[in-house]
Protein backbone atom coordinates (compact mmCIF):
# COMPACT_ATOMS: atom_id res chain seq x y z
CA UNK A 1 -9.76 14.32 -13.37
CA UNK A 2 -7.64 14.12 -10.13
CA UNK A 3 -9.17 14.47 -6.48
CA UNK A 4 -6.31 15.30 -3.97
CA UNK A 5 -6.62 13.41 -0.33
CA UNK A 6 -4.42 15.59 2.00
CA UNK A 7 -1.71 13.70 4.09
CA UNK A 8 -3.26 15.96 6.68
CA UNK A 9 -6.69 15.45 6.39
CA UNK A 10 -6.30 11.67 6.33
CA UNK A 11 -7.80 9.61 9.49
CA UNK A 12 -5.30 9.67 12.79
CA UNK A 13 -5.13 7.34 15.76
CA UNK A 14 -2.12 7.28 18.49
CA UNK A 15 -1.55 4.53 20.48
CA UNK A 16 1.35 3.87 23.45
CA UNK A 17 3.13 1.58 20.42
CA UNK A 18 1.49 2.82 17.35
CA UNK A 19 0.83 5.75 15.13
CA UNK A 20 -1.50 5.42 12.21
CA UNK A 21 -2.92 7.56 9.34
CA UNK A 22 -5.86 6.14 7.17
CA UNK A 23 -6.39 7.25 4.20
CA UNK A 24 -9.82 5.53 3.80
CA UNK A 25 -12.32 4.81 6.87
CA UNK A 26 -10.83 2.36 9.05
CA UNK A 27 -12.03 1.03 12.07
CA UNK A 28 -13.23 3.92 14.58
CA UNK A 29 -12.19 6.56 12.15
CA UNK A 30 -15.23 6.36 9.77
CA UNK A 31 -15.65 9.74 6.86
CA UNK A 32 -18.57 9.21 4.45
CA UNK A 33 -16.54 10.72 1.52
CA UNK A 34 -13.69 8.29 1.87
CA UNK A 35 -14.43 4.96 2.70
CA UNK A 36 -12.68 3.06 -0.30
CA UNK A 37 -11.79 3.65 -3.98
CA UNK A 38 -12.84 1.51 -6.32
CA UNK A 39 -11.42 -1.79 -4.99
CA UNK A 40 -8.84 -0.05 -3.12
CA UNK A 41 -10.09 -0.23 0.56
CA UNK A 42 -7.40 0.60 2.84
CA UNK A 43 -4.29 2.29 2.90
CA UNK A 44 -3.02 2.67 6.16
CA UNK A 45 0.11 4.09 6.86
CA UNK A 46 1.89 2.86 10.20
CA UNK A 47 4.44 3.45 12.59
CA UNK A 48 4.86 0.48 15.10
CA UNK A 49 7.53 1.12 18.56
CA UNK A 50 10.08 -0.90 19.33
CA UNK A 51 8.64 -4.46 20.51
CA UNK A 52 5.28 -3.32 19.54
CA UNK A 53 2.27 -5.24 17.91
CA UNK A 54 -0.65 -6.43 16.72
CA UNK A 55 -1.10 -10.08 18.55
CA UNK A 56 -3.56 -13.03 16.56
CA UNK A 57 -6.35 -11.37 15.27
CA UNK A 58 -8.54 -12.50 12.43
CA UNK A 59 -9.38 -11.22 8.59
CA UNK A 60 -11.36 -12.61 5.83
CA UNK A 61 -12.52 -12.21 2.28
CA UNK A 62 -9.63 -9.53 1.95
CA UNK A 63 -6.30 -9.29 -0.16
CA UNK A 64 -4.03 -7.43 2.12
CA UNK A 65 -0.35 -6.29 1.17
CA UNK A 66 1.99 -5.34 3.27
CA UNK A 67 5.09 -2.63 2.28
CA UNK A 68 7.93 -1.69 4.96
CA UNK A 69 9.40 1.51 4.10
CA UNK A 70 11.71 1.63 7.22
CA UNK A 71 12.29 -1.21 10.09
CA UNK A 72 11.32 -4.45 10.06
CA UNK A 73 7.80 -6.20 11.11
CA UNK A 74 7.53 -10.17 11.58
CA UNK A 75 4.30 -12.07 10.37
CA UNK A 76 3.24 -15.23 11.52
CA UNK A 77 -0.58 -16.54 10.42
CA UNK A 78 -2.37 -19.73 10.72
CA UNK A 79 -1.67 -20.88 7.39
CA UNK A 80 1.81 -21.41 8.07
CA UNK A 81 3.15 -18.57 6.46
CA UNK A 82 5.88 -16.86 8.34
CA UNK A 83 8.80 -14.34 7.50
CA UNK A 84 10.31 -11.02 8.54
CA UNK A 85 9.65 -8.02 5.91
CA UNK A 86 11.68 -5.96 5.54
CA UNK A 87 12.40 -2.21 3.02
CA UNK A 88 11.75 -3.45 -1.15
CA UNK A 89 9.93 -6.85 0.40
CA UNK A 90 6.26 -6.94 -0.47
CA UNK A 91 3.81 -9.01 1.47
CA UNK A 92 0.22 -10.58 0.56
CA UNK A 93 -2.06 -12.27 2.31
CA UNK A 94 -4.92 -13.63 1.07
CA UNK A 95 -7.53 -13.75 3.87
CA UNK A 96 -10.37 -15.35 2.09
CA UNK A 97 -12.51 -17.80 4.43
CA UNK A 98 -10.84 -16.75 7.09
CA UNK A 99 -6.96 -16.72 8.67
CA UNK A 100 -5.52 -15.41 12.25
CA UNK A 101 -2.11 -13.90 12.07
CA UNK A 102 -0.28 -11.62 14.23
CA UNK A 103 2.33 -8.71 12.84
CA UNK A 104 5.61 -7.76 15.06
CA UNK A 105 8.12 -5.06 15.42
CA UNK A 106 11.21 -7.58 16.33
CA UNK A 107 13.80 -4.41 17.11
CA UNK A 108 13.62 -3.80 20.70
CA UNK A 109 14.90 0.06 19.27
CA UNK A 110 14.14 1.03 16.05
CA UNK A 111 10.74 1.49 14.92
CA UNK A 112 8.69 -0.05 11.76
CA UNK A 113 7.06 2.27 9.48
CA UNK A 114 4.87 0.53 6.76
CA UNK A 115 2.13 0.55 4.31
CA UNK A 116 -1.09 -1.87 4.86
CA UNK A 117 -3.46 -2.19 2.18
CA UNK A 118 -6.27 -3.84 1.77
CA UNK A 119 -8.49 -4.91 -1.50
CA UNK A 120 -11.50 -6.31 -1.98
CA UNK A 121 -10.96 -9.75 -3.63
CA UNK A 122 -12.81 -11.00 -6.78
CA UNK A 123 -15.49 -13.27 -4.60
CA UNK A 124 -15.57 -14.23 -1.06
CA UNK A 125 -14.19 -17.59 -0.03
CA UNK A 126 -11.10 -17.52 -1.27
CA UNK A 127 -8.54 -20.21 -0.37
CA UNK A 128 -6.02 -18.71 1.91
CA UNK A 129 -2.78 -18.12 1.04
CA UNK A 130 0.70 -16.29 1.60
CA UNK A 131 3.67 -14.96 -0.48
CA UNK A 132 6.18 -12.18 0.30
CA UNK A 133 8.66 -11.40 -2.27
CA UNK A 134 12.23 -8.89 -2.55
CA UNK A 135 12.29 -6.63 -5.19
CA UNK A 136 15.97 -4.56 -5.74
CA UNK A 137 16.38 -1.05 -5.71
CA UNK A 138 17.30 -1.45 -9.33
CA UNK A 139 14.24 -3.33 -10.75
CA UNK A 140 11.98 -0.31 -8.87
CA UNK A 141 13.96 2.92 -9.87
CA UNK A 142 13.01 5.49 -12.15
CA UNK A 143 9.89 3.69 -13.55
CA UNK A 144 6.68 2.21 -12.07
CA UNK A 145 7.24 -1.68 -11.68
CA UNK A 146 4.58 -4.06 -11.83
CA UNK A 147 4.90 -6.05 -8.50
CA UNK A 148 1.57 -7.33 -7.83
CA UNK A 149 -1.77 -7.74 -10.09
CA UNK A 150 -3.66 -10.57 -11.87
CA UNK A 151 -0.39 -11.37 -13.09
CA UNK A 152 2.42 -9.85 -11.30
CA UNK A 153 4.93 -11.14 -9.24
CA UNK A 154 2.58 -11.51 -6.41
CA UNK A 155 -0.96 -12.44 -7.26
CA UNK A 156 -3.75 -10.45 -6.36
CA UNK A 157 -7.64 -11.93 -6.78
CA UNK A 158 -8.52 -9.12 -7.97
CA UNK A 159 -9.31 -7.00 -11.48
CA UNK A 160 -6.23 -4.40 -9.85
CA UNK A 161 -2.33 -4.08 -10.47
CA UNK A 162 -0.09 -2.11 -7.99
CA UNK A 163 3.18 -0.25 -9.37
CA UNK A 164 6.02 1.10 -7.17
CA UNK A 165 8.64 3.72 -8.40
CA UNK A 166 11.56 4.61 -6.52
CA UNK A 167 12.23 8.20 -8.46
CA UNK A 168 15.17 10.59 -8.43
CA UNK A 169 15.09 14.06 -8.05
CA UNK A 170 14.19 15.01 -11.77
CA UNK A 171 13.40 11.94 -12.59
CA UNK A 172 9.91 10.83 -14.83
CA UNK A 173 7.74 8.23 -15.08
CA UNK A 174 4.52 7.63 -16.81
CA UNK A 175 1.93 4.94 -16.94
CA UNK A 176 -0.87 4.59 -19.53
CA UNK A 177 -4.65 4.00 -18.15
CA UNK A 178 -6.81 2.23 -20.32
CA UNK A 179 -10.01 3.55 -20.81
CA UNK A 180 -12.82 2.54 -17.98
CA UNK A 181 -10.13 2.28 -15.85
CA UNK A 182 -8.91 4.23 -13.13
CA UNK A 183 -5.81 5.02 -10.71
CA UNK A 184 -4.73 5.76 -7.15
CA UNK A 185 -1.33 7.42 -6.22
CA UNK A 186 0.25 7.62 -2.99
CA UNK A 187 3.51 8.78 -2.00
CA UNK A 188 5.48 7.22 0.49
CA UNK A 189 8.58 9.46 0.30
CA UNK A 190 9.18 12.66 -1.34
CA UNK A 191 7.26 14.69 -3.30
CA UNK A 192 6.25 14.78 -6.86
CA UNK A 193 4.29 16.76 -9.55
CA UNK A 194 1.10 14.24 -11.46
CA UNK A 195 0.21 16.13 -14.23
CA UNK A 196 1.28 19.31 -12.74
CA UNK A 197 -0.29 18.87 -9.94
CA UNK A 198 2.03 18.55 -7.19
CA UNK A 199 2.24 15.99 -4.82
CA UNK A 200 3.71 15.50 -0.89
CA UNK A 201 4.50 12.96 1.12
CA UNK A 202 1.51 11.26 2.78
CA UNK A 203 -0.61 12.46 -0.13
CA UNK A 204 -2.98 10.79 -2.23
CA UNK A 205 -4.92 11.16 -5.57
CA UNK A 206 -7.40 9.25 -7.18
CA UNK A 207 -7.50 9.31 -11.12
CA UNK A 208 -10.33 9.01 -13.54
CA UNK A 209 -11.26 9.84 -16.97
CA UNK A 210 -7.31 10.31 -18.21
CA UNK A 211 -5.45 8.12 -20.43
CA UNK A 212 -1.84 8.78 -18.58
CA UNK A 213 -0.54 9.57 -15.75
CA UNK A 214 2.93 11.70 -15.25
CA UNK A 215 4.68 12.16 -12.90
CA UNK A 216 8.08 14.38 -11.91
CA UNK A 217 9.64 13.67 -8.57
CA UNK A 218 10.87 16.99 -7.15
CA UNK A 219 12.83 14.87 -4.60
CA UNK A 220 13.83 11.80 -3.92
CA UNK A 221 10.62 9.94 -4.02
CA UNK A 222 8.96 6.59 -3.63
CA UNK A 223 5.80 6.69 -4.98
CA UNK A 224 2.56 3.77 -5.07
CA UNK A 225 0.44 3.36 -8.00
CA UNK A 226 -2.82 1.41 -8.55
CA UNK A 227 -4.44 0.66 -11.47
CA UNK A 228 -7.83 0.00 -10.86
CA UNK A 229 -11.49 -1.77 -12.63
């Protein structure tokens, strides 16, 4: 079974320095039928001005990546962690018993346009902690790549794996879904069929009840899937 979440019909708030879309209830924007997916609780999707930013604020008991698809952002948090992110850089943040950090557009021209997302962790009181790693072009196209999870590349605390494809026009990819489990795909870029079901940019789709899911970019895509518990 897949259950479409419009681009359009997603949450919207406009600031002076920043536009954002939530996919899932988020701050003031609250809808009853979408306030997470399994442990999938946020996906926001962002565009920050020039110079624009979110100053020290503070999260806990939340795993929170972060994915640049254009621009640059800066993170600094009270861990220590610290590093510009930039496009095929992924970002996590473990907010456990609590961490302040503060997220930058450094570009006094261009703007930043990113991904947050946010998963509930395995327990609460988690040790904080902070990792951002580069992933090439190559090691994402034409087939969903593993790059964070239980065991991935970066370490989520939390029964979920995330997969990124970068697809050509034409291209395919598929991904198996063992059974109790479930999915979440959002595009990024592009548009794609899943299952025949087509797909555009800004779109979501949760999954359950399928062993596979395939999809067919019908352009260049970049495309975000999440296994879920």
């Amino acid at each position: 079974m897949i259950q479409i979440r419009p681009s359009e019909e997603r949450g919207h708030s406009k600031l002076s320095w920043l536009d954002s879309r939530f996919t899932f209830s988020f701050d003031q924007y609250y809808d009853p039928e979408h306030v997470q997916f399994r442990s999938l609780r946020v996906i926001n999707e962002d565009v920050v001005a020039p110079s624009g930013g979110f100053p020290m604020h503070p999260h806990r008991d939340m795993e929170i990546l972060t994915w640049i698809l254009e621009g640059a952002l800066e993170h600094r948090d009270s861990t220590g962690g610290s590093g510009v992110i930039r496009p095929g850089e992924l970002q996590h943040m473990t907010a456990g018993r609590g961490v302040m950090h503060s997220e930058f557009n450094p570009s006094s021209k261009d703007p930043v346009h990113l991904l947050q997302i946010w998963i509930l962790p395995e327990r609460k009181g988690l040790t904080p902690q902070y990792e951002q790693i580069s992933f090439s072009d190559a090691e994402l196209r034409d087939k969903f790549s593993l790059v964070a999870g239980p065991k991935a590349p970066i370490t989520i605390r939390q029964d979920a794996n995330l997969f990124i494809a970068r697809l050509d026009e034409g291209a395919e990819a598929s991904h198996p879904i063992e059974s109790g489990r479930h999915a979440w795909i959002q595009v990024a870029r592009g548009a794609l069929h899943v299952d025949g079901t087509k797909l555009n940019v800004g779109d979501g789709a949760a999954i359950s009840g399928e062993s596979e899911i395939r999809v067919k970019a019908q352009k260049p895509s970049e495309v975000l899937l999440f296994d879920l518990a």
